[in-house]
N, C-alpha and C. Protein backbone atom coordinates (compact mmCIF):
# COMPACT_ATOMS: atom_id res chain seq x y z
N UNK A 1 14.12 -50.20 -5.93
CA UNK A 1 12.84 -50.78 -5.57
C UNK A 1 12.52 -50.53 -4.09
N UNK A 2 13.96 -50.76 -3.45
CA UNK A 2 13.49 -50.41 -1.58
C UNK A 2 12.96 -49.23 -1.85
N UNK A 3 13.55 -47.98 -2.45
CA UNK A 3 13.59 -46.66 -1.88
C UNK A 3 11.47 -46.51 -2.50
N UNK A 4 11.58 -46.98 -3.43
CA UNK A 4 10.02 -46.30 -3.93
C UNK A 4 9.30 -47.46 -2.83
N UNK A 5 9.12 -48.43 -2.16
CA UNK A 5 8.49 -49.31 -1.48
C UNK A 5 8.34 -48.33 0.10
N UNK A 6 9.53 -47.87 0.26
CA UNK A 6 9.67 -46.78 1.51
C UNK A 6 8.82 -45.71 1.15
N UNK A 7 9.07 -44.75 0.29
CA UNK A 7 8.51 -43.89 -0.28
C UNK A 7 6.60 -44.05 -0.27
N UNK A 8 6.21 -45.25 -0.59
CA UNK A 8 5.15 -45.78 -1.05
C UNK A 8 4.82 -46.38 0.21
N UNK A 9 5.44 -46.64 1.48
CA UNK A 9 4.94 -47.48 2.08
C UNK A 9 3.47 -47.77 2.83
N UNK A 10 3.47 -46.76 3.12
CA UNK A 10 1.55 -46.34 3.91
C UNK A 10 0.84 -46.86 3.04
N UNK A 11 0.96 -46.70 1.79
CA UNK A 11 -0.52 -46.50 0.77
C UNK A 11 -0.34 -48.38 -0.01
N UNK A 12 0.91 -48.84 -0.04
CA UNK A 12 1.66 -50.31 0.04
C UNK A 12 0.88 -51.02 1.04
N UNK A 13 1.06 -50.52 2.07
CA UNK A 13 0.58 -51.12 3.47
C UNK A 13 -1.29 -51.15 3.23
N UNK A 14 -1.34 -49.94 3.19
CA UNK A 14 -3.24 -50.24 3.13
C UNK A 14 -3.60 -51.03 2.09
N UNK A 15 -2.63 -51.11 0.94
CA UNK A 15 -3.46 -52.20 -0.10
C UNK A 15 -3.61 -53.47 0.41
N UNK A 16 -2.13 -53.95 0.38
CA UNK A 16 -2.28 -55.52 1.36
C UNK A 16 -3.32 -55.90 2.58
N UNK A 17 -3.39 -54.48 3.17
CA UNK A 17 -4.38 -55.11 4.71
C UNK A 17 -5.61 -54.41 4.28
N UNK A 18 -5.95 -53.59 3.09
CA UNK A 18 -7.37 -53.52 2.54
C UNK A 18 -7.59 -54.63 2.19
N UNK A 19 -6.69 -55.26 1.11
CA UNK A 19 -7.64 -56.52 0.51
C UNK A 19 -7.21 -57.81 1.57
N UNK A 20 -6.65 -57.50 2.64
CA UNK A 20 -7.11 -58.65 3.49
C UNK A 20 -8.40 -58.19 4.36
N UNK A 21 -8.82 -57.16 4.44
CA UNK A 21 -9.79 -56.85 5.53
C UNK A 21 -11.55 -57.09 3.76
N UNK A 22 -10.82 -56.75 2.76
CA UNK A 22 -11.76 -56.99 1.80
C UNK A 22 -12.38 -58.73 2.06
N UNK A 23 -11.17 -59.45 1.94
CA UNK A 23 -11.30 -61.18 2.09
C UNK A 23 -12.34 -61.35 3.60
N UNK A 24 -11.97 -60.50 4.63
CA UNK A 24 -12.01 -61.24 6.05
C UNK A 24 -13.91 -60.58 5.24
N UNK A 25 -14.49 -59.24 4.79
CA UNK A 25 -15.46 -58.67 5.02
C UNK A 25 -16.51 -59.97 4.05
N UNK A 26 -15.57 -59.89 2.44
CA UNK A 26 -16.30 -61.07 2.06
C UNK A 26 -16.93 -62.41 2.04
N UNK A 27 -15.75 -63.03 2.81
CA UNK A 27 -16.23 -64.36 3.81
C UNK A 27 -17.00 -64.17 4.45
N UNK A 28 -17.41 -63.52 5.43
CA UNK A 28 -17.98 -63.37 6.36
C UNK A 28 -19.64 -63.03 6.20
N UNK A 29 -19.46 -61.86 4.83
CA UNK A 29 -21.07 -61.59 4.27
C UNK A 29 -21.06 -63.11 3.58
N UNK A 30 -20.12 -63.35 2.58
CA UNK A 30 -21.19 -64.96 2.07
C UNK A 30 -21.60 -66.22 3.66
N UNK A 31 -21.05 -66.06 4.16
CA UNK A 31 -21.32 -67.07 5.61
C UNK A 31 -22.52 -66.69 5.96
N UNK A 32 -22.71 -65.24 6.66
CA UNK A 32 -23.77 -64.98 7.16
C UNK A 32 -24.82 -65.03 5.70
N UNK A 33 -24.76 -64.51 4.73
CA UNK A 33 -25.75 -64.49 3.32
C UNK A 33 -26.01 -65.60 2.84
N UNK A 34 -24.72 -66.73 2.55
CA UNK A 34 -25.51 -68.53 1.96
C UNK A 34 -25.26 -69.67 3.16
N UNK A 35 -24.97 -69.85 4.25
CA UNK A 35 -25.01 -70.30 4.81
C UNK A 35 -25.89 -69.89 6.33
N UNK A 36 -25.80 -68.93 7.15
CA UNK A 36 -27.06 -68.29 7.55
C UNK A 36 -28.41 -67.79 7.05
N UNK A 37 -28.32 -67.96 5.98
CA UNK A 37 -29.16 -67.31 5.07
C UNK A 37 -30.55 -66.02 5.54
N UNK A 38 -29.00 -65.26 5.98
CA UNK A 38 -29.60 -63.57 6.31
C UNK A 38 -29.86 -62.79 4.90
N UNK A 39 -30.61 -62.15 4.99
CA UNK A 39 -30.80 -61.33 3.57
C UNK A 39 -29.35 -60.27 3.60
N UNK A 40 -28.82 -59.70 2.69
CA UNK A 40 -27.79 -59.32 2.10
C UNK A 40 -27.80 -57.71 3.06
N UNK A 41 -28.60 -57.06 3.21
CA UNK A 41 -28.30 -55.93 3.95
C UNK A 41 -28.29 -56.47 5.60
N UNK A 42 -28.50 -57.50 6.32
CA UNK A 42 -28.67 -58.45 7.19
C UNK A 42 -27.78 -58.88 7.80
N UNK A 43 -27.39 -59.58 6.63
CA UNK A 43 -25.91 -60.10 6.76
C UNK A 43 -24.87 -59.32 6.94
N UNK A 44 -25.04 -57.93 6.28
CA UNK A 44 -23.56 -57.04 5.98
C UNK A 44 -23.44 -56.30 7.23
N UNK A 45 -24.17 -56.24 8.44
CA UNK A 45 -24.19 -56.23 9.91
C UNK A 45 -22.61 -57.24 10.50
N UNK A 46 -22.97 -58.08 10.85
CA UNK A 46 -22.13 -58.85 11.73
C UNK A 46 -20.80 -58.94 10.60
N UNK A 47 -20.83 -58.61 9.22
CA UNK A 47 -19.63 -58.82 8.21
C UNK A 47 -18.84 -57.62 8.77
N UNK A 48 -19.53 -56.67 8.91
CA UNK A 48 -18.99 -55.42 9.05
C UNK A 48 -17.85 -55.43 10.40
N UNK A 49 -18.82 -55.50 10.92
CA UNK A 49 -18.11 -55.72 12.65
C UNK A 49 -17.07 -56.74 12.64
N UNK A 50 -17.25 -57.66 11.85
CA UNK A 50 -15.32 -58.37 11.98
C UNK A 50 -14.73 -58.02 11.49
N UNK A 51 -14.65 -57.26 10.26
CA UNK A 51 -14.26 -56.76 9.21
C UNK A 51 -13.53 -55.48 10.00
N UNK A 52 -14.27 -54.86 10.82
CA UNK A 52 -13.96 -53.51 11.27
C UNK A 52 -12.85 -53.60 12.70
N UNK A 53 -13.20 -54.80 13.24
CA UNK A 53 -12.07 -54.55 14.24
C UNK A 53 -10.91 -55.62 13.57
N UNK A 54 -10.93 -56.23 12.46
CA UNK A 54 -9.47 -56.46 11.86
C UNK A 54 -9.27 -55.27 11.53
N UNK A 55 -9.27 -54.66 10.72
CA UNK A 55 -9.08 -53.46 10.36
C UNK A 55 -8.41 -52.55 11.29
N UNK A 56 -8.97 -52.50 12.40
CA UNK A 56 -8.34 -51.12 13.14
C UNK A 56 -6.99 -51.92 13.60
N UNK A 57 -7.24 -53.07 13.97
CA UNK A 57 -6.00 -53.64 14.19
C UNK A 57 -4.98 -53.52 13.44
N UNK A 58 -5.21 -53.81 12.23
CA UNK A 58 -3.83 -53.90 10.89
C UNK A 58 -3.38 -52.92 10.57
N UNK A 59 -4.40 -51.34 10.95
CA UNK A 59 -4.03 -49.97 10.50
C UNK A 59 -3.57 -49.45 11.61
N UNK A 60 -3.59 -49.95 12.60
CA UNK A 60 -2.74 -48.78 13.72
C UNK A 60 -1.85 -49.46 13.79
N UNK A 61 -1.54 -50.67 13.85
CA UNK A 61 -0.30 -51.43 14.30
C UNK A 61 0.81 -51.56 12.68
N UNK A 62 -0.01 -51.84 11.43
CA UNK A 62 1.16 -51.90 10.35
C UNK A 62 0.71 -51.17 9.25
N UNK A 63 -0.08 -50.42 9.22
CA UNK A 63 -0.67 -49.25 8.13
C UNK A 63 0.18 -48.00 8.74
N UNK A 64 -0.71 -47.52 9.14
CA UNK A 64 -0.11 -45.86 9.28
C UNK A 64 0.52 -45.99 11.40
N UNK A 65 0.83 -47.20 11.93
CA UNK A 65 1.77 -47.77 12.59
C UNK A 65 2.07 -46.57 13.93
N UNK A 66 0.42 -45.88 14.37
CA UNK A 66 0.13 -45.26 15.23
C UNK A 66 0.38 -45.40 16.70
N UNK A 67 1.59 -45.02 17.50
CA UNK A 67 1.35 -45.01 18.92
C UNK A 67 0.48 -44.03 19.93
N UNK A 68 0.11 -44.62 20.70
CA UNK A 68 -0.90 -44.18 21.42
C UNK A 68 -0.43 -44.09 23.16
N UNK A 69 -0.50 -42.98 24.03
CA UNK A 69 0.07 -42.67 24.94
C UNK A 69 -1.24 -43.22 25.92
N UNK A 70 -1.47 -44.03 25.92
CA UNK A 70 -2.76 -44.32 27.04
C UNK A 70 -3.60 -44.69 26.96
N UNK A 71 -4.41 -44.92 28.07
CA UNK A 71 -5.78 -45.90 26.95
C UNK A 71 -6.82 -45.08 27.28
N UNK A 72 -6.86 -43.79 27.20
CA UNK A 72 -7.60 -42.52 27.21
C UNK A 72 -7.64 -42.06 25.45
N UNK A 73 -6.43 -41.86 25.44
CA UNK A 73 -5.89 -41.43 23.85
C UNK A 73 -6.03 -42.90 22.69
N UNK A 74 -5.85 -44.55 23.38
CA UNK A 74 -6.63 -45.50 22.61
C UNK A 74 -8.31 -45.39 22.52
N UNK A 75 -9.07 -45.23 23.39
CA UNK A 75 -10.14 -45.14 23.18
C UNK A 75 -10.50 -44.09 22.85
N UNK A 76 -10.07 -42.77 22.33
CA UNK A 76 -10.48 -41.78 21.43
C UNK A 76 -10.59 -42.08 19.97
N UNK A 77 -8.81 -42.57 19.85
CA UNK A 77 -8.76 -43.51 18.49
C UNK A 77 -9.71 -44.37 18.03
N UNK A 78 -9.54 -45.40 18.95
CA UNK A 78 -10.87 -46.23 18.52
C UNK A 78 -12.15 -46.01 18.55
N UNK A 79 -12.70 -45.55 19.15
CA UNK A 79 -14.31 -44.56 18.68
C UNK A 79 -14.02 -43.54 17.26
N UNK A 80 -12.81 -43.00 17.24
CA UNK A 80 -13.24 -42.09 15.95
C UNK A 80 -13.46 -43.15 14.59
N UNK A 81 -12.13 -43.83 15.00
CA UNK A 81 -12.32 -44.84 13.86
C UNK A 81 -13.66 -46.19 13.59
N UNK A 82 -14.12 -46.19 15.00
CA UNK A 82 -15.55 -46.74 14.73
C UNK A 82 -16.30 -45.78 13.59
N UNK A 83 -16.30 -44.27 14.08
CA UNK A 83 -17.30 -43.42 14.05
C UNK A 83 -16.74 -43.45 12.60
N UNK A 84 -15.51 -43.57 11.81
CA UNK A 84 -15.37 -43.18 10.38
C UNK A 84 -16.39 -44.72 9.80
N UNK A 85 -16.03 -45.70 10.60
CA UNK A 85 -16.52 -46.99 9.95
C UNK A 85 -18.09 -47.08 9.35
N UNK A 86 -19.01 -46.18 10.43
CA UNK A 86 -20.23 -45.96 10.38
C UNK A 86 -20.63 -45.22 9.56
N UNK A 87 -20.20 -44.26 9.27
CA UNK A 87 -20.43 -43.48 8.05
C UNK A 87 -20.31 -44.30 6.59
N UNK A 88 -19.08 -45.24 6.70
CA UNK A 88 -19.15 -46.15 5.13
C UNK A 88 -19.78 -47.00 5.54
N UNK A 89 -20.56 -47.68 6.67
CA UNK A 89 -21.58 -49.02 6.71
C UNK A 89 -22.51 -48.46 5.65
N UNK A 90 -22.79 -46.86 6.55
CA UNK A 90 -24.02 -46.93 5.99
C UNK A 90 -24.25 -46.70 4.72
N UNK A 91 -22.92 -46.21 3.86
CA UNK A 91 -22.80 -45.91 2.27
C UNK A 91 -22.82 -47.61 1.71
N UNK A 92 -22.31 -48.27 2.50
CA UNK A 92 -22.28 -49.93 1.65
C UNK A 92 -23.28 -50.57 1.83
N UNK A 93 -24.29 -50.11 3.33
CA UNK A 93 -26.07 -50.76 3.25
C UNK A 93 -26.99 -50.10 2.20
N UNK A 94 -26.63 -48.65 1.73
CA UNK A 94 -27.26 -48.26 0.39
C UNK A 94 -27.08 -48.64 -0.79
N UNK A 95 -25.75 -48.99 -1.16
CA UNK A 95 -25.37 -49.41 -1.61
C UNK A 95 -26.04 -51.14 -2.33
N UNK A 96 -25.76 -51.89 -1.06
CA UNK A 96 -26.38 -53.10 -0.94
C UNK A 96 -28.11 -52.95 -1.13
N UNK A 97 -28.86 -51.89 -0.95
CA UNK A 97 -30.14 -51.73 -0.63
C UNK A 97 -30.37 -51.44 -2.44
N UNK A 98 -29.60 -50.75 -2.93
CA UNK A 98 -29.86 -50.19 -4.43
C UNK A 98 -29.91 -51.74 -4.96
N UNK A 99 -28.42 -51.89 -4.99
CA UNK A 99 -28.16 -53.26 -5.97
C UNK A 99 -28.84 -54.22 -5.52
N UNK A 100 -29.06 -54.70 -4.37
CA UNK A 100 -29.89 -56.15 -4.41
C UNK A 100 -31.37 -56.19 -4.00
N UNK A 101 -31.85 -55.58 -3.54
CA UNK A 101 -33.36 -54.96 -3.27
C UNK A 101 -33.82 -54.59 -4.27
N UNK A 102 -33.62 -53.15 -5.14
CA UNK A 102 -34.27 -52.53 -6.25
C UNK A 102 -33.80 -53.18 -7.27
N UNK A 103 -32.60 -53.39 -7.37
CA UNK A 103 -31.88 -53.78 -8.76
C UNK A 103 -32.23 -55.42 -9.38
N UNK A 104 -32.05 -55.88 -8.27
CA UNK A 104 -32.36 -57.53 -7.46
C UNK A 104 -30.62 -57.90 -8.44
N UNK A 105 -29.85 -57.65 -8.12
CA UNK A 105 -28.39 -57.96 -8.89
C UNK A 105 -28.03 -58.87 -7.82
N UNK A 106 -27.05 -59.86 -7.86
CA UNK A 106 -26.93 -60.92 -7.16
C UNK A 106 -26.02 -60.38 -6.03
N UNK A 107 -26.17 -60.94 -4.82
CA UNK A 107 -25.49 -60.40 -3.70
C UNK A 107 -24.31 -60.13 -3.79
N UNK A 108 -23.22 -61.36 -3.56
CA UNK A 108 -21.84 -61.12 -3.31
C UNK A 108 -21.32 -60.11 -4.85
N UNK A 109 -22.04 -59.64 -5.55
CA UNK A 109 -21.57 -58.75 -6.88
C UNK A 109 -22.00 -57.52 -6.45
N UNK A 110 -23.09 -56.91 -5.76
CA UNK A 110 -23.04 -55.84 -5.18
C UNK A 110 -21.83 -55.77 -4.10
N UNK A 111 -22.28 -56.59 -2.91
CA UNK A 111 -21.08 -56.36 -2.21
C UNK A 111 -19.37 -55.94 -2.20
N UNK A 112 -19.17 -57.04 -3.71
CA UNK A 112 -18.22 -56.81 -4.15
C UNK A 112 -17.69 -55.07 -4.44
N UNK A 113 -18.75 -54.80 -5.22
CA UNK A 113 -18.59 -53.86 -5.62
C UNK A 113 -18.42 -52.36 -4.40
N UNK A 114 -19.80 -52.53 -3.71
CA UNK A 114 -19.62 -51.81 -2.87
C UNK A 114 -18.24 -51.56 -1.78
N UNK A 115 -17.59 -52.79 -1.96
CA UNK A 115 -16.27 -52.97 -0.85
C UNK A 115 -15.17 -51.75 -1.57
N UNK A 116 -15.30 -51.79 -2.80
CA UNK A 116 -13.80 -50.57 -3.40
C UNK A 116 -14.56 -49.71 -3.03
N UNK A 117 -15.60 -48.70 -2.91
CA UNK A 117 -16.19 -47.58 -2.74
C UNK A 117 -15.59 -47.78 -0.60
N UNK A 118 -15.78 -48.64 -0.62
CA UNK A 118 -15.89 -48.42 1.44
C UNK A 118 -14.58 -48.13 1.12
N UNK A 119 -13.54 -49.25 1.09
CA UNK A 119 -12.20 -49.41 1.00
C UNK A 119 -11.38 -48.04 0.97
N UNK A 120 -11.40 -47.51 -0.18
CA UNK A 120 -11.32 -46.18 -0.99
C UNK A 120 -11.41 -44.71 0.52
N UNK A 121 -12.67 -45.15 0.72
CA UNK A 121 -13.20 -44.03 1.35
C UNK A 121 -12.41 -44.06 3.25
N UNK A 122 -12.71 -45.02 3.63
CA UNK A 122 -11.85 -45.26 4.52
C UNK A 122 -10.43 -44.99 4.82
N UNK A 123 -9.42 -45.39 3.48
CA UNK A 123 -8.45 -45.09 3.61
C UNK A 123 -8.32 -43.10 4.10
N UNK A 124 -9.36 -42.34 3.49
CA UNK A 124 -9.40 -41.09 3.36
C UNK A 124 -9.44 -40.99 4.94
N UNK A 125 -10.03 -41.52 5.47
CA UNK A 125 -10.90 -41.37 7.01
C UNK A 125 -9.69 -41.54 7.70
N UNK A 126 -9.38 -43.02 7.72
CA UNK A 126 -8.00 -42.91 8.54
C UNK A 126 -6.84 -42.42 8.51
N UNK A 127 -6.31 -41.93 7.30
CA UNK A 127 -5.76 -41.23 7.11
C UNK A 127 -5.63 -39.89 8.11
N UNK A 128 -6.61 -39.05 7.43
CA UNK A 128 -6.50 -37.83 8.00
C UNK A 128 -7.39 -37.43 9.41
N UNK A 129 -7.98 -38.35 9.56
CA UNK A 129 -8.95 -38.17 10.72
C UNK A 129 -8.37 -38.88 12.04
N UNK A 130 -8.51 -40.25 11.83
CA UNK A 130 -8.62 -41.15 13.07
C UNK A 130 -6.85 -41.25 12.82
N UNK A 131 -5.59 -41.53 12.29
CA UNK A 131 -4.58 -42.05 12.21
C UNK A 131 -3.67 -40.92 11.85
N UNK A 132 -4.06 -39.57 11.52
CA UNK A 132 -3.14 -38.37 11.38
C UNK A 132 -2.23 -37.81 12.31
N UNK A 133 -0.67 -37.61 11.33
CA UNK A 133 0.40 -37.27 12.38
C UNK A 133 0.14 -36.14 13.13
């Protein structure tokens, strides 16, 4: 069980701190969506942005467990990995724009949905882009 958990560990690691960065993104859109009561593409603004710097946190430090020689070479990192983040906002505000605008499908069920499509896609991003050996 160790050896396949080792073997497995990166892709181990992004599940656990995906579906915690899934929890931190979902709280945060229902807060801002039924308790601010921002409209759903509105809301998925400020969800995003907490969502996104847990994230970089949990993936450089216990995902793919990236050192960084400086804070020349950190702030490259962290802009690319903004810059991957922006590319799936804007696939999960279409997303959100299809399903609850045109579709009128209930918010946190688009969202939901839209989060495995970000999730998914991200892992690809950091992976090979922003977090590659």
């Amino acid at each position: 069980m160790k050896a396949l958990f080792l073997k497995y560990r990166e892709q181990i690691s992004y599940l656990f701190f995906g579906g915690c960065t899934f929890v931190v993104s979902m709280v945060s859109f229902w807060f801002f969506n039924s308790v601010c009561k921002l409209t759903g593409t509105v809301a998925n603004i400020p969800s995003t942005i907490i969502a996104v710097l847990f994230a970089y946190i949990v993936n450089k430090l216990f995902v793919f467990e990236k050192k960084t020689s400086g804070s020349g070479e950190l702030l490259k990192e962290f802009i690319s990995f903004i810059g991957g983040r922006v590319v799936t906002f804007f696939l999960e505000e279409a997303i959100l724009y299809v399903g609850i605008d045109l579709l009128h499908v209930e918010d946190l069920w688009v969202k939901f949905i839209a989060q495995f499509l970000v999730i998914l896609s991200n892992y690809f991003i950091s992976k090979f882009i922003v977090f590659k050996k």
